[in-house]
Protein backbone atom coordinates (compact mmCIF):
# COMPACT_ATOMS: atom_id res chain seq x y z
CA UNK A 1 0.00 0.00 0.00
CA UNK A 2 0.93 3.46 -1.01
CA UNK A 3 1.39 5.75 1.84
CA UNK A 4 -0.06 9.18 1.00
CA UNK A 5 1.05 12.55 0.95
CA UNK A 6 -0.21 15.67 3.32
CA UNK A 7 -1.76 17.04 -0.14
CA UNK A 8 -3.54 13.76 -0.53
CA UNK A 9 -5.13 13.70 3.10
CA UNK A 10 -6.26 17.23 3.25
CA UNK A 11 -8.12 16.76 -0.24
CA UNK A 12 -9.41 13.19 1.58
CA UNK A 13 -11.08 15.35 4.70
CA UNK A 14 -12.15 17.98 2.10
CA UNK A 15 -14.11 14.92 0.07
CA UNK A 16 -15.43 13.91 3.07
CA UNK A 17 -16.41 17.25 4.52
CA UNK A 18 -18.34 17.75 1.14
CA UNK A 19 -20.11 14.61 1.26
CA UNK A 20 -21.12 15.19 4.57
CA UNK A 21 -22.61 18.23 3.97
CA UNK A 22 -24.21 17.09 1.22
CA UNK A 23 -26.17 14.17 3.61
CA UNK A 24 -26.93 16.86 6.24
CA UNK A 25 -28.76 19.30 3.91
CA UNK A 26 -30.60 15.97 2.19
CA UNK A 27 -31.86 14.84 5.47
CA UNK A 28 -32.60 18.25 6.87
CA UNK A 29 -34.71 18.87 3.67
CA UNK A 30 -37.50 16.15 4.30
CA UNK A 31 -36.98 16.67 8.46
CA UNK A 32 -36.88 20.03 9.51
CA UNK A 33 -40.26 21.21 8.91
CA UNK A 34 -39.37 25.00 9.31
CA UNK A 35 -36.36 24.93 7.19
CA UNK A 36 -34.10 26.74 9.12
CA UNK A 37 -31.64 24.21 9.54
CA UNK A 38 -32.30 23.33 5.85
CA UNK A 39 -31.29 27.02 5.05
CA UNK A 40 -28.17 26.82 7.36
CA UNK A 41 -26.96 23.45 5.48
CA UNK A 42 -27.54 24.64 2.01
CA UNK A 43 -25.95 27.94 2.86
CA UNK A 44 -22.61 25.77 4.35
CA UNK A 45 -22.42 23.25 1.24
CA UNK A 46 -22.14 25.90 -1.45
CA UNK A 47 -19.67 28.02 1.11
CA UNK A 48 -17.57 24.75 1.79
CA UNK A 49 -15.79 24.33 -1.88
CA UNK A 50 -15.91 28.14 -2.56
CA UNK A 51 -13.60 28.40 0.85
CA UNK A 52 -11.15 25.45 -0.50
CA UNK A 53 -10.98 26.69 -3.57
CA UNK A 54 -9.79 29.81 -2.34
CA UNK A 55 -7.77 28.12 0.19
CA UNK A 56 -5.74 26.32 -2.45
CA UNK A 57 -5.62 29.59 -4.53
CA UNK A 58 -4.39 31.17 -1.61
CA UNK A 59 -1.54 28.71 -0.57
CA UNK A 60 -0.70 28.34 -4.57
CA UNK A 61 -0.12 32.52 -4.80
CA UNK A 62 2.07 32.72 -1.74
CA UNK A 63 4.11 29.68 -2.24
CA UNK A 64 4.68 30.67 -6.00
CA UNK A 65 3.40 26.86 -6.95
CA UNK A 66 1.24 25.67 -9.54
CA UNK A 67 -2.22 24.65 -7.91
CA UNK A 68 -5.51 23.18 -9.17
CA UNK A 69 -6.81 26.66 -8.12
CA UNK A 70 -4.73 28.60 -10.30
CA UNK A 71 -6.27 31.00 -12.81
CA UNK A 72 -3.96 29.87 -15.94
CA UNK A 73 -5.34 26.43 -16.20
CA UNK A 74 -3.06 24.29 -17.00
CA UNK A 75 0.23 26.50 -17.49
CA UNK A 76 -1.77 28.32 -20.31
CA UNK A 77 -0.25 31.74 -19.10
CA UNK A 78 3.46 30.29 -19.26
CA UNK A 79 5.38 30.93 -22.28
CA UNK A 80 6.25 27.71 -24.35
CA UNK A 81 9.20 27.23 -26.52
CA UNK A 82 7.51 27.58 -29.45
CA UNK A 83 6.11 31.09 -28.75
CA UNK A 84 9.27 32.62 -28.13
CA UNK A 85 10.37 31.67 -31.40
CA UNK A 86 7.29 33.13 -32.88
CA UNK A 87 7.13 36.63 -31.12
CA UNK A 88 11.09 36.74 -31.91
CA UNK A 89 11.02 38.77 -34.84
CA UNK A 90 7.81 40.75 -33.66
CA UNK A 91 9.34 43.42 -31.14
CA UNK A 92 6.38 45.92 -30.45
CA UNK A 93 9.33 47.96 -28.34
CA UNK A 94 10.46 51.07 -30.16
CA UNK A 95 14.21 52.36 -30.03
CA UNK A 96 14.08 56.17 -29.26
């Protein structure tokens, strides 16, 4: 058996944290009859993977590391090999 990384456990708890959520605002949908509870659960599943997506943003932008959260999906924003060949002979800089 594998043993598994920090990474790998935090994502684990945050899995599990959704799922539980997700099971406490199901059952307090058919039990709570004035829906306050039901309110309070809905309110906390939607707020759950907003706040570890930003937590994983977060960590990514201070540790300088590519994350799941980051805005260039996939290393779009990086520049490859091939377009610094292309963009060689296109200086937009003017010599004054």
């Amino acid at each position: 058996m594998k043993k598994r990384t920090v990474k790998q456990n935090i994502a684990l708890i945050g899995v599990i944290l959704i799922v539980i959520m997700i099971l406490a605002t199901l059952i307090t949908a058919f039990a709570d009859p004035t829906g306050r509870y039901f309110r309070s659960c809905l309110i906390v599943t939607i707020a759950l993977p907003i706040a570890l997506w930003v937590f994983m943003w977060a960590y990514g932008a201070m540790m300088h590391k590519h994350t799941p959260a980051s805005f260039d999906l996939g290393g779009a924003d990086k520049p490859s090999a091939a377009d610094g060949m292309e963009s060689a002979g296109t200086d937009t800089e003017t010599d004054e």
